[in-house]
C-alpha atoms as a PDB file:
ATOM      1  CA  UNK A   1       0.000   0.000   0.000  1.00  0.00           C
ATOM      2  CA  UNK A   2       1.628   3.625  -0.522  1.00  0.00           C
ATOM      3  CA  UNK A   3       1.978   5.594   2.329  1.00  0.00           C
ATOM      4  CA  UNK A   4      -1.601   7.022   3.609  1.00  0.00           C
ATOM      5  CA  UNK A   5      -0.270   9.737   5.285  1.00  0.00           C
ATOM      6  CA  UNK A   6       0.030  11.141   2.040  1.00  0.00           C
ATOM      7  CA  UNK A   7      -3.027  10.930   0.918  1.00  0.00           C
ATOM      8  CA  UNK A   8      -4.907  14.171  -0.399  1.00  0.00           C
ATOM      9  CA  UNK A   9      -8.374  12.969   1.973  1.00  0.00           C
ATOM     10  CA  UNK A  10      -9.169   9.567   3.522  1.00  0.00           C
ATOM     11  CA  UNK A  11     -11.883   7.370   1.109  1.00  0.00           C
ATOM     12  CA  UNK A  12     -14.698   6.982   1.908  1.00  0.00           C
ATOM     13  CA  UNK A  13     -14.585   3.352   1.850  1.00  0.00           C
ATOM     14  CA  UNK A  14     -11.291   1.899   3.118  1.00  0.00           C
ATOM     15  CA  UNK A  15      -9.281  -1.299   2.873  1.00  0.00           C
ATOM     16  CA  UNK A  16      -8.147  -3.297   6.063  1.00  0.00           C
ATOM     17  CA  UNK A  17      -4.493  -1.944   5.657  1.00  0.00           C
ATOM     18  CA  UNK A  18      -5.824   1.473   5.137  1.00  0.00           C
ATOM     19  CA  UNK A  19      -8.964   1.379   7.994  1.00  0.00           C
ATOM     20  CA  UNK A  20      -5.605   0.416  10.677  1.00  0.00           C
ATOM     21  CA  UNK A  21      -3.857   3.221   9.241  1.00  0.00           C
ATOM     22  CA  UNK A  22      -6.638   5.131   9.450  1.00  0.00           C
ATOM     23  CA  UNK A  23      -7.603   4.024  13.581  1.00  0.00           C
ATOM     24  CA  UNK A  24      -4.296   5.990  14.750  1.00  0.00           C
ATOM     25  CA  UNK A  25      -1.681   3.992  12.752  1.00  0.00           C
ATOM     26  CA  UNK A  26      -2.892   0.395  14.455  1.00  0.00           C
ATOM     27  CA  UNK A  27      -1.588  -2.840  13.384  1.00  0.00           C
ATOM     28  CA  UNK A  28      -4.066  -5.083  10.831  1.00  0.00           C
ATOM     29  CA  UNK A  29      -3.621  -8.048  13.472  1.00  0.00           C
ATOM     30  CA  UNK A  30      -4.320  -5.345  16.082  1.00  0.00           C
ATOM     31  CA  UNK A  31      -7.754  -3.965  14.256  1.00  0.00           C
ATOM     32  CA  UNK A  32      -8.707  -7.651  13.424  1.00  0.00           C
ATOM     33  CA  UNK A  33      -8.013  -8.546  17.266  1.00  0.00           C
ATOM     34  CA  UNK A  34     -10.310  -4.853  17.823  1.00  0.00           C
ATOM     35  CA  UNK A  35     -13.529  -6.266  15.421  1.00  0.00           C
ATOM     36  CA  UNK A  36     -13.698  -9.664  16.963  1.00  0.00           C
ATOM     37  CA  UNK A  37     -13.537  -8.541  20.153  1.00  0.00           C
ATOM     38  CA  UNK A  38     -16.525  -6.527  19.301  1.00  0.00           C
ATOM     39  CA  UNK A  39     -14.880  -3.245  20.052  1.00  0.00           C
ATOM     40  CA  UNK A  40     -13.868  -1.873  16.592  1.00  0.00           C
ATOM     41  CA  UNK A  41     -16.576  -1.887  13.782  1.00  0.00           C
ATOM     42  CA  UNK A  42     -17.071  -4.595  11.135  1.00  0.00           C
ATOM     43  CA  UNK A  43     -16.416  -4.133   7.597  1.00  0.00           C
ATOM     44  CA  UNK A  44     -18.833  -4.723   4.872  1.00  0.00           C
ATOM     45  CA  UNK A  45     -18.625  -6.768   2.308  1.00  0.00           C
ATOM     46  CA  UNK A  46     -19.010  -4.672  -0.672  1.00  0.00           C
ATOM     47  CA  UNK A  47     -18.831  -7.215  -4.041  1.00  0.00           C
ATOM     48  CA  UNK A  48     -17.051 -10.774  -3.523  1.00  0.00           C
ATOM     49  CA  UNK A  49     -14.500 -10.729  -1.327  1.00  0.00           C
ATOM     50  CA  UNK A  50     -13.871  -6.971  -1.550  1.00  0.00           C
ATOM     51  CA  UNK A  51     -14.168  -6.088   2.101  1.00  0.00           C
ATOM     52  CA  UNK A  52     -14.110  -2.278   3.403  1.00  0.00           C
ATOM     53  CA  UNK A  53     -14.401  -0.313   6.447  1.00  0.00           C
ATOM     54  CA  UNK A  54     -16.687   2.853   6.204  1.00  0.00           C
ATOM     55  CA  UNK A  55     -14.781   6.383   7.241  1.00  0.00           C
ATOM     56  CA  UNK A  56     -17.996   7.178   9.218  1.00  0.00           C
ATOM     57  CA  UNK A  57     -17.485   3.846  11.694  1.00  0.00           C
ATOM     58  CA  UNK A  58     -14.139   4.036  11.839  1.00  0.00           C
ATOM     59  CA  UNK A  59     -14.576   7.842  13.335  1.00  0.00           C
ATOM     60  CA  UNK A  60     -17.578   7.010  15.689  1.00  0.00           C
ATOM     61  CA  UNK A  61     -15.318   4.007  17.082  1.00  0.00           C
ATOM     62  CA  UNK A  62     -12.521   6.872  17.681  1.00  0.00           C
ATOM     63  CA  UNK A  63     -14.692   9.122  19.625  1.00  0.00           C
ATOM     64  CA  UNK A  64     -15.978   6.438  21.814  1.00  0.00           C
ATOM     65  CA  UNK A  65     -12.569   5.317  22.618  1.00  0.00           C
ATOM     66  CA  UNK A  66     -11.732   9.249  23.226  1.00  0.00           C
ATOM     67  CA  UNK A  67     -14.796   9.467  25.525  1.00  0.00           C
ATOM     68  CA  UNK A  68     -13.438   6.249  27.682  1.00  0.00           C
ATOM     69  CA  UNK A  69     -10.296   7.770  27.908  1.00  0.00           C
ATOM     70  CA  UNK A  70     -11.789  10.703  29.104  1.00  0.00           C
ATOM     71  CA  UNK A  71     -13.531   8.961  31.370  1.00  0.00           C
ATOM     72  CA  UNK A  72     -11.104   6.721  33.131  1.00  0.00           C
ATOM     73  CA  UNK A  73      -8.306   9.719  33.535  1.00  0.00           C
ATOM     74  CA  UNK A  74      -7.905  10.455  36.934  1.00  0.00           C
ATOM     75  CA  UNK A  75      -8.830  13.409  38.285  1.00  0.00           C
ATOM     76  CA  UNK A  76      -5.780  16.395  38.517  1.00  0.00           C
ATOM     77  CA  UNK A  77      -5.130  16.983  42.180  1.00  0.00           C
ATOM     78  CA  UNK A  78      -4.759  20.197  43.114  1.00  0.00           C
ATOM     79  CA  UNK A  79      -1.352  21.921  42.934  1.00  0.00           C
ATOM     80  CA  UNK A  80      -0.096  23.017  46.036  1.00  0.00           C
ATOM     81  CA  UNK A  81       1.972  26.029  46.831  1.00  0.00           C
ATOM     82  CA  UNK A  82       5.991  24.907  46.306  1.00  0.00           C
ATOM     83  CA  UNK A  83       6.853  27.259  49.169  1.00  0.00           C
ATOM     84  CA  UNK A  84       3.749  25.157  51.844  1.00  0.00           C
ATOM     85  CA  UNK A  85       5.362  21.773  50.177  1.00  0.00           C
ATOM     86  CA  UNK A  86       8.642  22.064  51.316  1.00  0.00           C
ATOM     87  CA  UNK A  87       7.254  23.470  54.628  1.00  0.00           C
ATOM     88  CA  UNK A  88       5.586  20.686  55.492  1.00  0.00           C
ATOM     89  CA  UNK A  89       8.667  18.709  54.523  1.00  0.00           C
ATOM     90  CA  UNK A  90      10.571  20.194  56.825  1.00  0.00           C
ATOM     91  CA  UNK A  91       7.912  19.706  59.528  1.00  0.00           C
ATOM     92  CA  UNK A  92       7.343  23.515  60.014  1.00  0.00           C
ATOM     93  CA  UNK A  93       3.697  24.552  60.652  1.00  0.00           C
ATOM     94  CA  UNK A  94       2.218  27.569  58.662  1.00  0.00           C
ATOM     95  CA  UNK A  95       2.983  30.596  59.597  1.00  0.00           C
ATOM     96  CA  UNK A  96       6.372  28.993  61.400  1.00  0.00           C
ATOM     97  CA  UNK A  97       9.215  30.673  60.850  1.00  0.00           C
ATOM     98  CA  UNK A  98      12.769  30.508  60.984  1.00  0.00           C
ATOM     99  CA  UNK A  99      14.876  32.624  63.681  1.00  0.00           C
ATOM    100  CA  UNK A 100      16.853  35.407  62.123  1.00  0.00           C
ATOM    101  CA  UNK A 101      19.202  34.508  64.588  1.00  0.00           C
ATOM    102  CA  UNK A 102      20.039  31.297  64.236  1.00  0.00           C
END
């Protein structure tokens, strides 16, 4: 297959090489592993044993897998001050502070 990257557009209609290019750069034993799992969608067969994976699927399967991942990221804790950090490292209370004369 030429390199898809350098395609103009993306088919409508895509081969199995060109649907895992298309899914993020995947493997074809990696998509295959994907549609019998029941996780990617299936392709169609279009005339014989032409078989082809519709641009539309391929992109709702992406956003679903973008929604789980946005779903299953942990939450950010909040960022604490550096300077009440290495306070509390060095056991000091707030507000604690350091002799001038020592």
């Amino acid at each position: 297959m030429k390199d898809a990257s350098r395609l103009p557009h993306w088919p409508r209609a895509m081969s199995e090489e060109m649907a895992a290019a298309y899914a993020g750069g995947i493997s074809v034993a990696t998509l295959r592993r994907e549609v019998s799992e029941g996780r990617a969608p299936r392709p169609h067969h279009i005339s014989g044993r032409r078989v082809v994976w519709f641009i539309e699927e391929l992109d709702a399967w992406m956003d679903r897998i973008k929604g789980q991942a946005a779903l299953t990221q942990p939450e950010q804790k909040q960022k604490t001050n550096s300077w009440a950090a290495a306070a509390a490292a060095a056991g000091k209370t707030s507000g604690q502070r350091r002799s001038p004369l020592r």
